[in-house]
Each structure stands twice: as C-alpha cells, then as structure tokens.
PDB file of N, CA and C in Angstrom:
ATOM      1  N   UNK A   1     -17.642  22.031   5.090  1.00  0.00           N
ATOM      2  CA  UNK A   1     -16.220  22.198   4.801  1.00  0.00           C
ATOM      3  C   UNK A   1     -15.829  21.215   3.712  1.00  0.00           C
ATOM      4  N   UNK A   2     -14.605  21.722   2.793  1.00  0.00           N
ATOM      5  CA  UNK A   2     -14.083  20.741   1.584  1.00  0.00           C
ATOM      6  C   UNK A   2     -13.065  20.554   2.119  1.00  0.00           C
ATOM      7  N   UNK A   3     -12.559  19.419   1.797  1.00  0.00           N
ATOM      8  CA  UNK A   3     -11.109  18.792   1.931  1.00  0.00           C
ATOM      9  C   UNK A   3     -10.979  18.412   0.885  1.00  0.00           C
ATOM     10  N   UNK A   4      -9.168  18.478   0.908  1.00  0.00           N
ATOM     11  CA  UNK A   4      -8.517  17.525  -0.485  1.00  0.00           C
ATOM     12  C   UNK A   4      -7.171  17.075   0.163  1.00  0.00           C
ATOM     13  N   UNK A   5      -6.940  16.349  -0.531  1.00  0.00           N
ATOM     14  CA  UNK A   5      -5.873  15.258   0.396  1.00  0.00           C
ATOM     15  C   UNK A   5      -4.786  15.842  -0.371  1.00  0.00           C
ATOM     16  N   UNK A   6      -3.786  16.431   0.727  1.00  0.00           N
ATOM     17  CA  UNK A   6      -2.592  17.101   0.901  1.00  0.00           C
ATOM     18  C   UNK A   6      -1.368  16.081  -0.093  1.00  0.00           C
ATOM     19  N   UNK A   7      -0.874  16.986  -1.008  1.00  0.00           N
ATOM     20  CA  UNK A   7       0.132  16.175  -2.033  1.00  0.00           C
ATOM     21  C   UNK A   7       1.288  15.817  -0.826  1.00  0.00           C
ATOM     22  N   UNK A   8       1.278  14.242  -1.775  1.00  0.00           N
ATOM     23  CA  UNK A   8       2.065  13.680  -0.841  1.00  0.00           C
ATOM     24  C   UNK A   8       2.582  12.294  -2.214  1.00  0.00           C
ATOM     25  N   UNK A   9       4.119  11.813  -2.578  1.00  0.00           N
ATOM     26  CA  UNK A   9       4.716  11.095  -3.552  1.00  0.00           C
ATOM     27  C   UNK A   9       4.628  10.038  -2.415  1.00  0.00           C
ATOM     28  N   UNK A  10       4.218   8.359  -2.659  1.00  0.00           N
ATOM     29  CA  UNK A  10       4.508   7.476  -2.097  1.00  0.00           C
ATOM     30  C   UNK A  10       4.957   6.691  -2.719  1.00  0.00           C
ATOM     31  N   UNK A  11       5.559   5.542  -1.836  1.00  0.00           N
ATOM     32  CA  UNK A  11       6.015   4.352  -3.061  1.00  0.00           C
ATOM     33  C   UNK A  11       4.952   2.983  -2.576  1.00  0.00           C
ATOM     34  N   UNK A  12       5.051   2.535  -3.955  1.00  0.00           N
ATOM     35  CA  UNK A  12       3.949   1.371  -3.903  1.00  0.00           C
ATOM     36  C   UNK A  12       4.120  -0.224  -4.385  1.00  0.00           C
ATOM     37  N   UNK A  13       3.700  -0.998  -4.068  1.00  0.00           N
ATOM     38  CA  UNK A  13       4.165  -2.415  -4.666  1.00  0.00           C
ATOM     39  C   UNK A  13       2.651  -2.935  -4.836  1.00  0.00           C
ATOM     40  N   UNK A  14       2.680  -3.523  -5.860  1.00  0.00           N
ATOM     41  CA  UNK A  14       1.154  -4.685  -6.204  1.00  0.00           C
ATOM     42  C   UNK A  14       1.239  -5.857  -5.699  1.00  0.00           C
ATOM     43  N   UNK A  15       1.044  -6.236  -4.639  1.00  0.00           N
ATOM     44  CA  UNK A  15       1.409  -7.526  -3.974  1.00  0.00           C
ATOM     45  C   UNK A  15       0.161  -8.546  -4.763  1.00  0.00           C
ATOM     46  N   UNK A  16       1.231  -9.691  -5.448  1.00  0.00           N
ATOM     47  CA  UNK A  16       0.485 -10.527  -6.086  1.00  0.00           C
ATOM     48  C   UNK A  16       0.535 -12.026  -5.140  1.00  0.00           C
ATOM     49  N   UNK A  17       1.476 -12.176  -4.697  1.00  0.00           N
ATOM     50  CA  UNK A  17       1.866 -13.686  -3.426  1.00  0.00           C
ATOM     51  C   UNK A  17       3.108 -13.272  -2.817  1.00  0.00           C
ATOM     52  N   UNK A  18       2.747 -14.282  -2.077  1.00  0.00           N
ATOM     53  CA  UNK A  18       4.328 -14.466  -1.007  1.00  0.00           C
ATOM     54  C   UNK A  18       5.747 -13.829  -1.956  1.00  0.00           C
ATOM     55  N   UNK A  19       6.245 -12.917  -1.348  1.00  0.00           N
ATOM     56  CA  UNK A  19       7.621 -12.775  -1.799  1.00  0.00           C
ATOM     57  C   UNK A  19       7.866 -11.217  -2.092  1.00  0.00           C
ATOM     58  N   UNK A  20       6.577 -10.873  -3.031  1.00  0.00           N
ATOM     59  CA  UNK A  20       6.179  -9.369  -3.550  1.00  0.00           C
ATOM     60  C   UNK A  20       6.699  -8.319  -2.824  1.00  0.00           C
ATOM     61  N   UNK A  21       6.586  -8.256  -1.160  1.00  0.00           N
ATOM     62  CA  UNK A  21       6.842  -7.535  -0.684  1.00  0.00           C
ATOM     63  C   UNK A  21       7.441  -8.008   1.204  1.00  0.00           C
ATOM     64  N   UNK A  22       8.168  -7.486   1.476  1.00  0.00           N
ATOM     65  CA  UNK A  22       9.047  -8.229   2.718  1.00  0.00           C
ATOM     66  C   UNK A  22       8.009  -8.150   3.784  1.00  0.00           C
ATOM     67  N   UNK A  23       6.752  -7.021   3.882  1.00  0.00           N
ATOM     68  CA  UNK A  23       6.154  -6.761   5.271  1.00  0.00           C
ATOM     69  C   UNK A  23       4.547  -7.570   4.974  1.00  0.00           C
ATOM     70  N   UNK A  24       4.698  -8.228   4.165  1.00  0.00           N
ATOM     71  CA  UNK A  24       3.236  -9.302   3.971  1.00  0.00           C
ATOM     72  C   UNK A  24       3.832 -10.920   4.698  1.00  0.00           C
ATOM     73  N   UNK A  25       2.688 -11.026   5.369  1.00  0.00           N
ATOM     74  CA  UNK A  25       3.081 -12.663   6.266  1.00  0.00           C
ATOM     75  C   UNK A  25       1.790 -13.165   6.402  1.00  0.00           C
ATOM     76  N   UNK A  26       2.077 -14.843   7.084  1.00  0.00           N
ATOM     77  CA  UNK A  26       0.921 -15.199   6.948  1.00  0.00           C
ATOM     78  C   UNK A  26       0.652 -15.133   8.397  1.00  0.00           C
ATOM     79  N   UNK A  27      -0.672 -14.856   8.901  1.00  0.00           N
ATOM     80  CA  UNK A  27      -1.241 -14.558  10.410  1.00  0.00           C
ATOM     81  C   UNK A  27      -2.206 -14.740  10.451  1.00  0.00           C
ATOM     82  N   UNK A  28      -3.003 -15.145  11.213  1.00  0.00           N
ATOM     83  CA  UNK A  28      -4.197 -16.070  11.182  1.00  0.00           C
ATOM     84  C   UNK A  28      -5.325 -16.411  10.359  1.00  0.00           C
ATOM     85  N   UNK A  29      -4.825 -17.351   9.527  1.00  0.00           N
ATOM     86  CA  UNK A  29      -4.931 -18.334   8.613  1.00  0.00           C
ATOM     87  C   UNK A  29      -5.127 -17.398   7.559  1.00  0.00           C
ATOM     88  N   UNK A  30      -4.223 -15.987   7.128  1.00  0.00           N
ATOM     89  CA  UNK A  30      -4.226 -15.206   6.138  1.00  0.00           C
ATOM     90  C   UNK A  30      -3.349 -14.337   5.774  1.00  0.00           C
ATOM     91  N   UNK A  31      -2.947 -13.505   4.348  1.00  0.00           N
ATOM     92  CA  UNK A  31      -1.833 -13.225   4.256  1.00  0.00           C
ATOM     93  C   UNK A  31      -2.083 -11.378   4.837  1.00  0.00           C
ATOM     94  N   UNK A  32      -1.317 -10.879   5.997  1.00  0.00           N
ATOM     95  CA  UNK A  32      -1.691  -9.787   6.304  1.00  0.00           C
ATOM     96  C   UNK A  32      -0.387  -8.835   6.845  1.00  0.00           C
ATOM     97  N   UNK A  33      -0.600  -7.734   7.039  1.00  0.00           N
ATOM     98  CA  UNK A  33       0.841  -6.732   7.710  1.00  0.00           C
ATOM     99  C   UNK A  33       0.443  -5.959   8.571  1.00  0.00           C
ATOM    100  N   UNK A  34       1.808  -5.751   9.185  1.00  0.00           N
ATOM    101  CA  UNK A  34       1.208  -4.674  10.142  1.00  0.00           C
ATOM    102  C   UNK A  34       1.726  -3.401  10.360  1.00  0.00           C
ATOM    103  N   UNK A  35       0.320  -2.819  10.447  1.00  0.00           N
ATOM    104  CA  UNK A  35       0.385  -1.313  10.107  1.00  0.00           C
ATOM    105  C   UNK A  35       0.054  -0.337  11.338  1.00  0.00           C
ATOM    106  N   UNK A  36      -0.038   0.957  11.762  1.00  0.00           N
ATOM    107  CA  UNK A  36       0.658   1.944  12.828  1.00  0.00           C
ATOM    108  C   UNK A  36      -0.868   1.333  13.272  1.00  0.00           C
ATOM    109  N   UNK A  37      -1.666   0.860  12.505  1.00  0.00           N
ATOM    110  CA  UNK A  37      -3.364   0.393  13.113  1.00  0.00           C
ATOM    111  C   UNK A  37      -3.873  -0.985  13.594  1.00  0.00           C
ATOM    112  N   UNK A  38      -2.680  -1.963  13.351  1.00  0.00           N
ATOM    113  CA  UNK A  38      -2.660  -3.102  14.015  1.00  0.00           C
ATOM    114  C   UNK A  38      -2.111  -3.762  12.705  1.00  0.00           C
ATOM    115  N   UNK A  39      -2.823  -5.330  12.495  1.00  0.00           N
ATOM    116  CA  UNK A  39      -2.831  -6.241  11.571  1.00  0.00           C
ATOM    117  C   UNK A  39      -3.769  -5.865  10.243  1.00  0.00           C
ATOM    118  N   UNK A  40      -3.768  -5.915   9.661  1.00  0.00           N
ATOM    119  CA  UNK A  40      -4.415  -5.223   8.268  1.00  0.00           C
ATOM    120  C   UNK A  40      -4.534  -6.873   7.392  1.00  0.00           C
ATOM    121  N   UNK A  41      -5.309  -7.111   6.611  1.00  0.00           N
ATOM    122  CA  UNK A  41      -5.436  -8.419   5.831  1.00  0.00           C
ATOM    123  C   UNK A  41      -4.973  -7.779   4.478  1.00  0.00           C
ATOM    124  N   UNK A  42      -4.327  -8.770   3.511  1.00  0.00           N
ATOM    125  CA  UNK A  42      -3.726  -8.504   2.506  1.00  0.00           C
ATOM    126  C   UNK A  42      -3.988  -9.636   1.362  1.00  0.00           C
ATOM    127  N   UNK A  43      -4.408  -8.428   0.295  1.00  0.00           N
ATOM    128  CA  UNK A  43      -5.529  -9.684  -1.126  1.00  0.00           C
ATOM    129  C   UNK A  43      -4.451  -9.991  -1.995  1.00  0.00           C
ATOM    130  N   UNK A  44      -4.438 -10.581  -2.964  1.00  0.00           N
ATOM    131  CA  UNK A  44      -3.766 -10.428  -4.470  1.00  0.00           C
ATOM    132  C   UNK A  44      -4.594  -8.797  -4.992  1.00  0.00           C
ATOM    133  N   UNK A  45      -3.604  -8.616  -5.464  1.00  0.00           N
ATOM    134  CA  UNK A  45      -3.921  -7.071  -6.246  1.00  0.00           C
ATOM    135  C   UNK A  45      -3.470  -5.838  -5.442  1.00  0.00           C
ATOM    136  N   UNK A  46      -3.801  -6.329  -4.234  1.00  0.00           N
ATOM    137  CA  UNK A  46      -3.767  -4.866  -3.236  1.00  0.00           C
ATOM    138  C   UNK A  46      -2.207  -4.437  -3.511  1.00  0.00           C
ATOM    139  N   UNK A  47      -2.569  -3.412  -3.197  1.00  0.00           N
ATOM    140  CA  UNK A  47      -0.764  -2.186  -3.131  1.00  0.00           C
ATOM    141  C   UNK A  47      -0.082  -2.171  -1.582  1.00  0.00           C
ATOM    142  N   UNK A  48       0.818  -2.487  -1.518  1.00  0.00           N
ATOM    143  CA  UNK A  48       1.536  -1.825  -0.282  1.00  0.00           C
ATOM    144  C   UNK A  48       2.322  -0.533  -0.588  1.00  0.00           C
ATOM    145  N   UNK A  49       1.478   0.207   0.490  1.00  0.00           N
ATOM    146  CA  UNK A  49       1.906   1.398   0.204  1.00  0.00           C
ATOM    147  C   UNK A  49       2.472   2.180   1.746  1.00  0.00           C
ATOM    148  N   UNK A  50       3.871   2.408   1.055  1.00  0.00           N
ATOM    149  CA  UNK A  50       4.777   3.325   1.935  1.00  0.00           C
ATOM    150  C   UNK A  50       4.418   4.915   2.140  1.00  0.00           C
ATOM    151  N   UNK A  51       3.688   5.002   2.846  1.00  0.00           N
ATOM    152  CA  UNK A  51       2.931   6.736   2.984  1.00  0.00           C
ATOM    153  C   UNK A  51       4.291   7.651   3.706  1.00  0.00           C
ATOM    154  N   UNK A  52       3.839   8.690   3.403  1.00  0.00           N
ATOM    155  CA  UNK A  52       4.472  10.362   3.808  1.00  0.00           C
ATOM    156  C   UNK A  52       5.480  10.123   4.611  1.00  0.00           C
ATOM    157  N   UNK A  53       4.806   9.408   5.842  1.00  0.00           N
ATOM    158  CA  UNK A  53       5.857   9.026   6.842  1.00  0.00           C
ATOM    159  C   UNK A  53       6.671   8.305   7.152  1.00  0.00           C
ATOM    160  N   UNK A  54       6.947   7.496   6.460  1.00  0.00           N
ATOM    161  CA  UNK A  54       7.387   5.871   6.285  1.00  0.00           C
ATOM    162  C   UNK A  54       6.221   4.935   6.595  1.00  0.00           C
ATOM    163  N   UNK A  55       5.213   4.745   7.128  1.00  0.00           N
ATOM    164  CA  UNK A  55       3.992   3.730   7.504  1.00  0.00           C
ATOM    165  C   UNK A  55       3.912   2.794   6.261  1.00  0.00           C
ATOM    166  N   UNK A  56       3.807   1.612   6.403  1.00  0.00           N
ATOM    167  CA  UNK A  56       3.412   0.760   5.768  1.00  0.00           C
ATOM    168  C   UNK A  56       2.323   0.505   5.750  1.00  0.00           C
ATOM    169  N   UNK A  57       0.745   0.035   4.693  1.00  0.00           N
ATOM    170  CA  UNK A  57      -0.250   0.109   4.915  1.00  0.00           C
ATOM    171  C   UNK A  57      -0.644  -0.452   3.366  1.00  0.00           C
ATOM    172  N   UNK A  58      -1.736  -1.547   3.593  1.00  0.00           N
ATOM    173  CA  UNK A  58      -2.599  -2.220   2.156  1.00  0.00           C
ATOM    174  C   UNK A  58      -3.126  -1.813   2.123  1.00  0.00           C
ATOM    175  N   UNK A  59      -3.636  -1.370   0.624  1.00  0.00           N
ATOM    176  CA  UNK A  59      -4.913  -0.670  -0.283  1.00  0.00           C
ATOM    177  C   UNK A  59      -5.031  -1.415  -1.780  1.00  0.00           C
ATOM    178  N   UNK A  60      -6.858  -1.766  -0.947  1.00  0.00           N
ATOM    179  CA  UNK A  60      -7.404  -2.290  -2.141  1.00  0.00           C
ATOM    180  C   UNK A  60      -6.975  -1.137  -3.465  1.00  0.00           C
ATOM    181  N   UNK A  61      -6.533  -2.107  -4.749  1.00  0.00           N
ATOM    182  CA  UNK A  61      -6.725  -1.592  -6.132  1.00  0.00           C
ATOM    183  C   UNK A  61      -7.592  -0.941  -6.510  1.00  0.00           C
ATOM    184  N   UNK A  62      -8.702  -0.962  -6.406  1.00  0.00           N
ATOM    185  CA  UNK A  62      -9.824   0.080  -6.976  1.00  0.00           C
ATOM    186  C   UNK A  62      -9.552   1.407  -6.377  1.00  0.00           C
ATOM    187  N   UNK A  63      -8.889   1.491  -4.600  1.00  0.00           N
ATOM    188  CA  UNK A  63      -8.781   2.793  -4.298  1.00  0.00           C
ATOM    189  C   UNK A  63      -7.692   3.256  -4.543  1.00  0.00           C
ATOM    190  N   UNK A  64      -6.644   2.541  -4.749  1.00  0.00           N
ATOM    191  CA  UNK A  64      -5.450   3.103  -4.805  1.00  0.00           C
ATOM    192  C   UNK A  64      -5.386   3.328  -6.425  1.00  0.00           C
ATOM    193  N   UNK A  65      -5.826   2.792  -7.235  1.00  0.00           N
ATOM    194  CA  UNK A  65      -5.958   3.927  -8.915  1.00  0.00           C
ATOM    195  C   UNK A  65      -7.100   4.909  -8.683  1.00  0.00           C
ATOM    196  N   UNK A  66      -7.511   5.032  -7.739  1.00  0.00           N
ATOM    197  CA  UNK A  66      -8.738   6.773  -7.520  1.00  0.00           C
ATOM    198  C   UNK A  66      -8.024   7.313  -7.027  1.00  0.00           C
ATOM    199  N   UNK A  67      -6.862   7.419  -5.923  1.00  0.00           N
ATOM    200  CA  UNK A  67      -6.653   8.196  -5.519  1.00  0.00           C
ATOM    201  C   UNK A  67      -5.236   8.559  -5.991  1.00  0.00           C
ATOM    202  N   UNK A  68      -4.547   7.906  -6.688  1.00  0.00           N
ATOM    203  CA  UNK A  68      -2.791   8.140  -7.227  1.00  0.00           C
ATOM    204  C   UNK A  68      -2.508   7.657  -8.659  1.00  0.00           C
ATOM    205  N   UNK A  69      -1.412   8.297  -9.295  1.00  0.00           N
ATOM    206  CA  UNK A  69      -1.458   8.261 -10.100  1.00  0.00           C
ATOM    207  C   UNK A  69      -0.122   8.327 -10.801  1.00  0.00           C
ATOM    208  N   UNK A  70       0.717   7.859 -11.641  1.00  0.00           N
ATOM    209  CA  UNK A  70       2.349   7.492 -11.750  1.00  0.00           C
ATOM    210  C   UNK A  70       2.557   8.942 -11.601  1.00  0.00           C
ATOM    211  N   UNK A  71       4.357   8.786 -10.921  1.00  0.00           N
ATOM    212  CA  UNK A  71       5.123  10.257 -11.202  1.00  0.00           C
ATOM    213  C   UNK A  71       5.443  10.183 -12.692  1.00  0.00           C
ATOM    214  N   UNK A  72       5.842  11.215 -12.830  1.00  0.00           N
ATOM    215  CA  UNK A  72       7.044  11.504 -14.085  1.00  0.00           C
ATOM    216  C   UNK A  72       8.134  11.034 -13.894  1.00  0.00           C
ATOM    217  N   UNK A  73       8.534   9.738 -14.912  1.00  0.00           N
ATOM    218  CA  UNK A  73       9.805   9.456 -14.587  1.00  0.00           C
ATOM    219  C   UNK A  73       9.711   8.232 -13.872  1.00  0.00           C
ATOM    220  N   UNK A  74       8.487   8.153 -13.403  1.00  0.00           N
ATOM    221  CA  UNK A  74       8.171   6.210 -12.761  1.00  0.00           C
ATOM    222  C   UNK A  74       9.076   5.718 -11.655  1.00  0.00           C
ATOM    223  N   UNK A  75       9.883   5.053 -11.635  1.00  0.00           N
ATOM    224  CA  UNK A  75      10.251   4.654 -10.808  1.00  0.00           C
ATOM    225  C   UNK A  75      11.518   4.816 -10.197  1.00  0.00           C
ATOM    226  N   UNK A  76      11.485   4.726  -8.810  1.00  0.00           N
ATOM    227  CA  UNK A  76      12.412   5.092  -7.822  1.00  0.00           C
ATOM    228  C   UNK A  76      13.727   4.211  -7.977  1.00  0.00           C
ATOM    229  N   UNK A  77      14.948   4.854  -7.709  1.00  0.00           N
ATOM    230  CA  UNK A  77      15.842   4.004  -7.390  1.00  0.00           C
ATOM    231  C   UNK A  77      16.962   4.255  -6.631  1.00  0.00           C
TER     232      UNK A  77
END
C-alpha cells in the first residue's frame, strides 16, 4: 500500500531560545514541551509546530523543510 500525507496548512515557529515560543520550558535539565505524547525535548532550530488539530509538537529542521513548504501569501495574522 502507498500513502501520502493528507493536505493539511499548519503554523510554525523556529524556536531559536527561551522566549521564541510560549509552550518551550525548561524540564529536566532541558529545553522541552508538551505534546498529546508526553514531554518531547526541544533543540535550537527545531519548529514548533501547531498541527490540523491544534496539537503542539517539535520537529527537527531537516524534517520539517521535507515535508512543508511556505503558503502563498506567508504569513498568518
């Protein structure tokens, strides 16, 4: 069987340090959030990304430019 991942517009932030984004904290002895899957660890570079449903959730940079790509019109407001 093929799959392809169902279009779906999210919004995203590049969390570079403290401040970048409100749902990054520090938790044992690292900067991490939490997501519908527990505690998740959080790098410089990574994206927080607001999926389909509202979920909050970090993704390394290398995957998150493979798998998305700007709208038209860029950014939300």
């Amino acid at each position: 069987m093929r799959f392809r991942k169902r279009n779906c517009v999210v919004e995203a932030v590049q969390w570079h340090q403290p401040g970048d984004h409100p749902a990054v904290e520090w938790q044992n002895a690292g900067w991490c959030m939490a997501t519908p899957d527990g505690w998740r660890k959080v790098l410089p570079g990574d994206w927080i990304v607001t999926g389909c449903d509202g979920s909050l959730y970090p993704m390394r940079n290398e995957l998150f430019c493979n798998l998305y790509e700007p709208v038209a019109g860029g950014v939300a407001g």
